[in-house]
PDB file of N, CA and C in Angstrom:
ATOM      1  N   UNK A   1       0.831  -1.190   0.000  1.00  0.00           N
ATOM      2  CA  UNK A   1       0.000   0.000   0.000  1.00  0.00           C
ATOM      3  C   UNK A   1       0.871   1.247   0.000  1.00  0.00           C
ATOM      4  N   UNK A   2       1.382   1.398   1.078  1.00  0.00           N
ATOM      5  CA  UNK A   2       2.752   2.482   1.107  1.00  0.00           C
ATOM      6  C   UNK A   2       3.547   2.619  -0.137  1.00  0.00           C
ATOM      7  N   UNK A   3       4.007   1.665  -0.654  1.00  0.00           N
ATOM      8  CA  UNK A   3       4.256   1.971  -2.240  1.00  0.00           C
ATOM      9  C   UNK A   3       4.041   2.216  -3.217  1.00  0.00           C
ATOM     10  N   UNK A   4       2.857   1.973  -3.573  1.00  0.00           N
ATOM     11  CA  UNK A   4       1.823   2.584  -4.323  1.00  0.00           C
ATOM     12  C   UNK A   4       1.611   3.588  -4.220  1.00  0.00           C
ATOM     13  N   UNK A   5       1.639   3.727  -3.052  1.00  0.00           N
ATOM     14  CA  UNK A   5       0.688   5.318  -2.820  1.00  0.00           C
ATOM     15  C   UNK A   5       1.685   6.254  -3.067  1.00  0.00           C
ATOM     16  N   UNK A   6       3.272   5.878  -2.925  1.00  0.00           N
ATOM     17  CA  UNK A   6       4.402   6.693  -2.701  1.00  0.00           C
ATOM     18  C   UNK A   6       4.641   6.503  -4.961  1.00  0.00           C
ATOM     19  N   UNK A   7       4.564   5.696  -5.090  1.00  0.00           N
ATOM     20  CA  UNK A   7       4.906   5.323  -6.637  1.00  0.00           C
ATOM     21  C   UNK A   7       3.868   6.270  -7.546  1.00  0.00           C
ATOM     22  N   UNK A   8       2.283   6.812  -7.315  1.00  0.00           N
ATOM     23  CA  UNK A   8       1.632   6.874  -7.817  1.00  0.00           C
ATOM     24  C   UNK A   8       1.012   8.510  -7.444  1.00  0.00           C
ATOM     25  N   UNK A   9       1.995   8.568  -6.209  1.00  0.00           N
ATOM     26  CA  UNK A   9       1.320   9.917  -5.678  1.00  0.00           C
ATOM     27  C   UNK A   9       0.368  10.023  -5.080  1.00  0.00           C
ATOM     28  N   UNK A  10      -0.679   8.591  -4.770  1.00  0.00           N
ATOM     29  CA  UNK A  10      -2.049   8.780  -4.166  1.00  0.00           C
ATOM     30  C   UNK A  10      -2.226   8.696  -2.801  1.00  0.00           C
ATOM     31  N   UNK A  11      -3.556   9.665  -2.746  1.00  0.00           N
ATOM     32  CA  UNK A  11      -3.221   9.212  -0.816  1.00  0.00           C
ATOM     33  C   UNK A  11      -4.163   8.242  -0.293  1.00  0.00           C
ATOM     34  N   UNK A  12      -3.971   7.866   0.781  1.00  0.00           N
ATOM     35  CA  UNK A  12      -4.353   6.444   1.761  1.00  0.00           C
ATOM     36  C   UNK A  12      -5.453   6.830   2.599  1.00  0.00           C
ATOM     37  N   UNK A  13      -6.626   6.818   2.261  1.00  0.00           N
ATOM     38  CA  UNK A  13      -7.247   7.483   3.176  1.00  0.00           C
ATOM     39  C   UNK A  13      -8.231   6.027   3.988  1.00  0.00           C
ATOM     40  N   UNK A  14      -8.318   5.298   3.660  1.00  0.00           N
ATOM     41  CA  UNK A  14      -8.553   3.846   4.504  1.00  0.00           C
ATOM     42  C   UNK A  14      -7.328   2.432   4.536  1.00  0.00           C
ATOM     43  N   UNK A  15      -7.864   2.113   5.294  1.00  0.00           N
ATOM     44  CA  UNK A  15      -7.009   0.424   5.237  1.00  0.00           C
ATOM     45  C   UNK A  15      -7.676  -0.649   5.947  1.00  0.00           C
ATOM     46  N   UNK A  16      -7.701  -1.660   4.987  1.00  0.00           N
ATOM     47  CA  UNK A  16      -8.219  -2.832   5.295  1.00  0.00           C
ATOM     48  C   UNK A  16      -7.567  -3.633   6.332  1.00  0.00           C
ATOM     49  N   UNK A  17      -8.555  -4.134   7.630  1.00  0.00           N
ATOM     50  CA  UNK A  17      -7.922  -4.708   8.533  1.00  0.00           C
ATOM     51  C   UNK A  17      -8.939  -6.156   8.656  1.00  0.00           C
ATOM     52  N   UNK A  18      -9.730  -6.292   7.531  1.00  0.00           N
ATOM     53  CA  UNK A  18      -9.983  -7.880   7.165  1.00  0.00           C
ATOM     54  C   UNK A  18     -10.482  -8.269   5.992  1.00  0.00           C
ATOM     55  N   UNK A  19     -11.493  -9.307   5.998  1.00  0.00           N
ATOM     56  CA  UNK A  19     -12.108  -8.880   4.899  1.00  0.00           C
ATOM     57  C   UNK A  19     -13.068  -8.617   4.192  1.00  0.00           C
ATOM     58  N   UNK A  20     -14.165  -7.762   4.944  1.00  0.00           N
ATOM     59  CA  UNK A  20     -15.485  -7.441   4.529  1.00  0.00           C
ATOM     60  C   UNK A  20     -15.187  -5.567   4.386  1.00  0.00           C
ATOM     61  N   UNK A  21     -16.173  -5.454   4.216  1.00  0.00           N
ATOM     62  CA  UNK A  21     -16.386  -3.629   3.698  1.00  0.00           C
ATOM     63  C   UNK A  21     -16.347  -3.306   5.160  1.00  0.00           C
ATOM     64  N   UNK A  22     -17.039  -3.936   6.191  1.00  0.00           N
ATOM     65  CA  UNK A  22     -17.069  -3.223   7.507  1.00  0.00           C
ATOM     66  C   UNK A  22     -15.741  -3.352   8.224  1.00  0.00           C
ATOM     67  N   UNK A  23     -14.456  -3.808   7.256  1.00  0.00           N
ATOM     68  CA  UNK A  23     -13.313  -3.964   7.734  1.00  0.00           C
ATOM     69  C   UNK A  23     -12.514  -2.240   7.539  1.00  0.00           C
ATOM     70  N   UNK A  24     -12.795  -1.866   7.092  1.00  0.00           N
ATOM     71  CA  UNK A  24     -12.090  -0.611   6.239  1.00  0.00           C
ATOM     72  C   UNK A  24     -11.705   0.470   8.228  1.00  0.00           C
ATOM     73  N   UNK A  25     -10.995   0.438   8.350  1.00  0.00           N
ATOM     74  CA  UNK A  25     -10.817   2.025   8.923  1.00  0.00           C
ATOM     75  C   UNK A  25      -9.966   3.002   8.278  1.00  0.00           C
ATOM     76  N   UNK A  26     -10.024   4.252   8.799  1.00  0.00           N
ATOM     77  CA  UNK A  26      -9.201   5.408   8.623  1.00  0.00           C
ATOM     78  C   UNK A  26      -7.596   5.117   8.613  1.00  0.00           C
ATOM     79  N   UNK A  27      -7.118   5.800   7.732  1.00  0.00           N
ATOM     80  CA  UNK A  27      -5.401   4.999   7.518  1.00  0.00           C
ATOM     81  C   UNK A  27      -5.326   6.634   8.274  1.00  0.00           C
ATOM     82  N   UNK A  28      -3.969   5.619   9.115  1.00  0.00           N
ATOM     83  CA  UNK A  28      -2.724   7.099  10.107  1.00  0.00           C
ATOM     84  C   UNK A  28      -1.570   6.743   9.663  1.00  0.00           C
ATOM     85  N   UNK A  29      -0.970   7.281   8.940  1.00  0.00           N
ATOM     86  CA  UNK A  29       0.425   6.875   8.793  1.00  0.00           C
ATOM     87  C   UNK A  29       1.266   6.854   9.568  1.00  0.00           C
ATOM     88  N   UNK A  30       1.367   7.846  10.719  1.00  0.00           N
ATOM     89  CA  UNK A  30       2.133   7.563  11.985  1.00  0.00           C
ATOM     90  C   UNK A  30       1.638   5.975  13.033  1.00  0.00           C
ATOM     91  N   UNK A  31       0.326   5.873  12.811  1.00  0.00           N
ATOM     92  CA  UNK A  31      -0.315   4.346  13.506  1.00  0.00           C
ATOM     93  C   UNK A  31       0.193   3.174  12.948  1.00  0.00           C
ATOM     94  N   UNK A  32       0.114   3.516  11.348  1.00  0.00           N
ATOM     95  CA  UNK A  32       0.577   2.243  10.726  1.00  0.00           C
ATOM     96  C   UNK A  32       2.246   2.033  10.888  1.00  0.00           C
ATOM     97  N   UNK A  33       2.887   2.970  10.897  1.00  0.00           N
ATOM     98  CA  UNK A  33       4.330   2.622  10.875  1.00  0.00           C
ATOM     99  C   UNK A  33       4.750   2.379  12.569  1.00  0.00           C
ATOM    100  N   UNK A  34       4.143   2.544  13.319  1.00  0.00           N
ATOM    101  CA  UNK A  34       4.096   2.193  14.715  1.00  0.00           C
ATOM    102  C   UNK A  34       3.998   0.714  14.898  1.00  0.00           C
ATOM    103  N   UNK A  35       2.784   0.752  14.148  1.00  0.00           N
ATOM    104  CA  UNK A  35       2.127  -1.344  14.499  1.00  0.00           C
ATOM    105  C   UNK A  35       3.267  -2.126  13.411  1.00  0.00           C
ATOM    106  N   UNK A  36       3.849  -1.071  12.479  1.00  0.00           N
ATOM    107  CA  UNK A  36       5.009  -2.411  11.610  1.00  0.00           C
ATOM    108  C   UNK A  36       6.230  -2.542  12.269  1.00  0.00           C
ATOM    109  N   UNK A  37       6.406  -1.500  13.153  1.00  0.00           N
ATOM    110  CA  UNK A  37       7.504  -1.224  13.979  1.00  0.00           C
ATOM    111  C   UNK A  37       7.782  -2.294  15.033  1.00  0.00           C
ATOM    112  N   UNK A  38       6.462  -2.526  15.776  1.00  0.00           N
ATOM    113  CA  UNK A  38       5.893  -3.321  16.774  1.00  0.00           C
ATOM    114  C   UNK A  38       6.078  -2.093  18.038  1.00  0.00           C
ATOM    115  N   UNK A  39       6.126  -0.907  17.648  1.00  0.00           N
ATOM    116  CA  UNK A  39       6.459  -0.081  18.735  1.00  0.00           C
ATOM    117  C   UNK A  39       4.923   0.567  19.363  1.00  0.00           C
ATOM    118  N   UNK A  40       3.559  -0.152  18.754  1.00  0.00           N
ATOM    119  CA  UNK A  40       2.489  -0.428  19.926  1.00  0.00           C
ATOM    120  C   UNK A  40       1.927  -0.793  20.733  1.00  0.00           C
ATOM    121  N   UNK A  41       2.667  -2.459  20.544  1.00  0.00           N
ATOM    122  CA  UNK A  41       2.461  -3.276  21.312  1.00  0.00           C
ATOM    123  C   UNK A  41       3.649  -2.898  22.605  1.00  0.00           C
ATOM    124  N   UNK A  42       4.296  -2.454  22.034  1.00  0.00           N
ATOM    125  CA  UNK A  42       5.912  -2.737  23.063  1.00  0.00           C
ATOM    126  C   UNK A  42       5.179  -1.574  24.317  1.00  0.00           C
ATOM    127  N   UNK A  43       4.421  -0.374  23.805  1.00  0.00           N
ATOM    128  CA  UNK A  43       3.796   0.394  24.608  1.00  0.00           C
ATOM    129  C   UNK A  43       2.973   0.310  25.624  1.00  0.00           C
ATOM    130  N   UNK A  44       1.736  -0.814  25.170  1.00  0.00           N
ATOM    131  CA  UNK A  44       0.821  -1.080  25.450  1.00  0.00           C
ATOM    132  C   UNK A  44       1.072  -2.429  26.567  1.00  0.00           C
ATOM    133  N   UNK A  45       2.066  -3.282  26.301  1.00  0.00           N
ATOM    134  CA  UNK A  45       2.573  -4.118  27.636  1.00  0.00           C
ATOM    135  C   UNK A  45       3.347  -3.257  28.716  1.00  0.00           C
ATOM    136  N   UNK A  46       4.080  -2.352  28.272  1.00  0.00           N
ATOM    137  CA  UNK A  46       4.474  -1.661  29.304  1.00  0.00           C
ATOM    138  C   UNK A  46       2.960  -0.763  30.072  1.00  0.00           C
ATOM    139  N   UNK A  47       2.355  -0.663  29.691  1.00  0.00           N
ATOM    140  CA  UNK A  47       0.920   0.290  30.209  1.00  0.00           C
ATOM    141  C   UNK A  47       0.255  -0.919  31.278  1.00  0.00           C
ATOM    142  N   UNK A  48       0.201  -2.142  30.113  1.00  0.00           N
ATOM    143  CA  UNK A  48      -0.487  -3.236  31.120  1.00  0.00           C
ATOM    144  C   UNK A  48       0.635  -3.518  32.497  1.00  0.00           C
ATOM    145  N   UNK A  49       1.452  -2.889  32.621  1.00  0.00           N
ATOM    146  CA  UNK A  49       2.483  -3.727  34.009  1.00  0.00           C
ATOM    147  C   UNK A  49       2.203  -2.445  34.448  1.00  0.00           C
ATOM    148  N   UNK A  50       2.114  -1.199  34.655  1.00  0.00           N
ATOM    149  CA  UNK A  50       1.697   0.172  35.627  1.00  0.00           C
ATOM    150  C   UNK A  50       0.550  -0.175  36.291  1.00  0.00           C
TER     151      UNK A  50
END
């Protein structure tokens, strides 16, 4: 997706997170490169041990 969009100039304004139409949310590009990072989860276990 990111490549495309970077190859073609277009922007990302949803992303599929299964696979029906009611799958679609709002694309964040700072969210998405977070969750490929794994630097949400790494957040979110540290939140669960506070």
């Amino acid at each position: 997706v990111v490549a495309l969009a970077e190859e073609f100039g277009l922007p990302v304004h949803a992303v599929g997170v299964g696979e029906g139409a009611d799958d679609l949310q709002p694309f964040a590009a700072d969210e998405f490169a977070k969750a490929l990072a794994g630097v949400d989860s790494e957040m979110d276990q540290r939140s669960a041990k506070d």
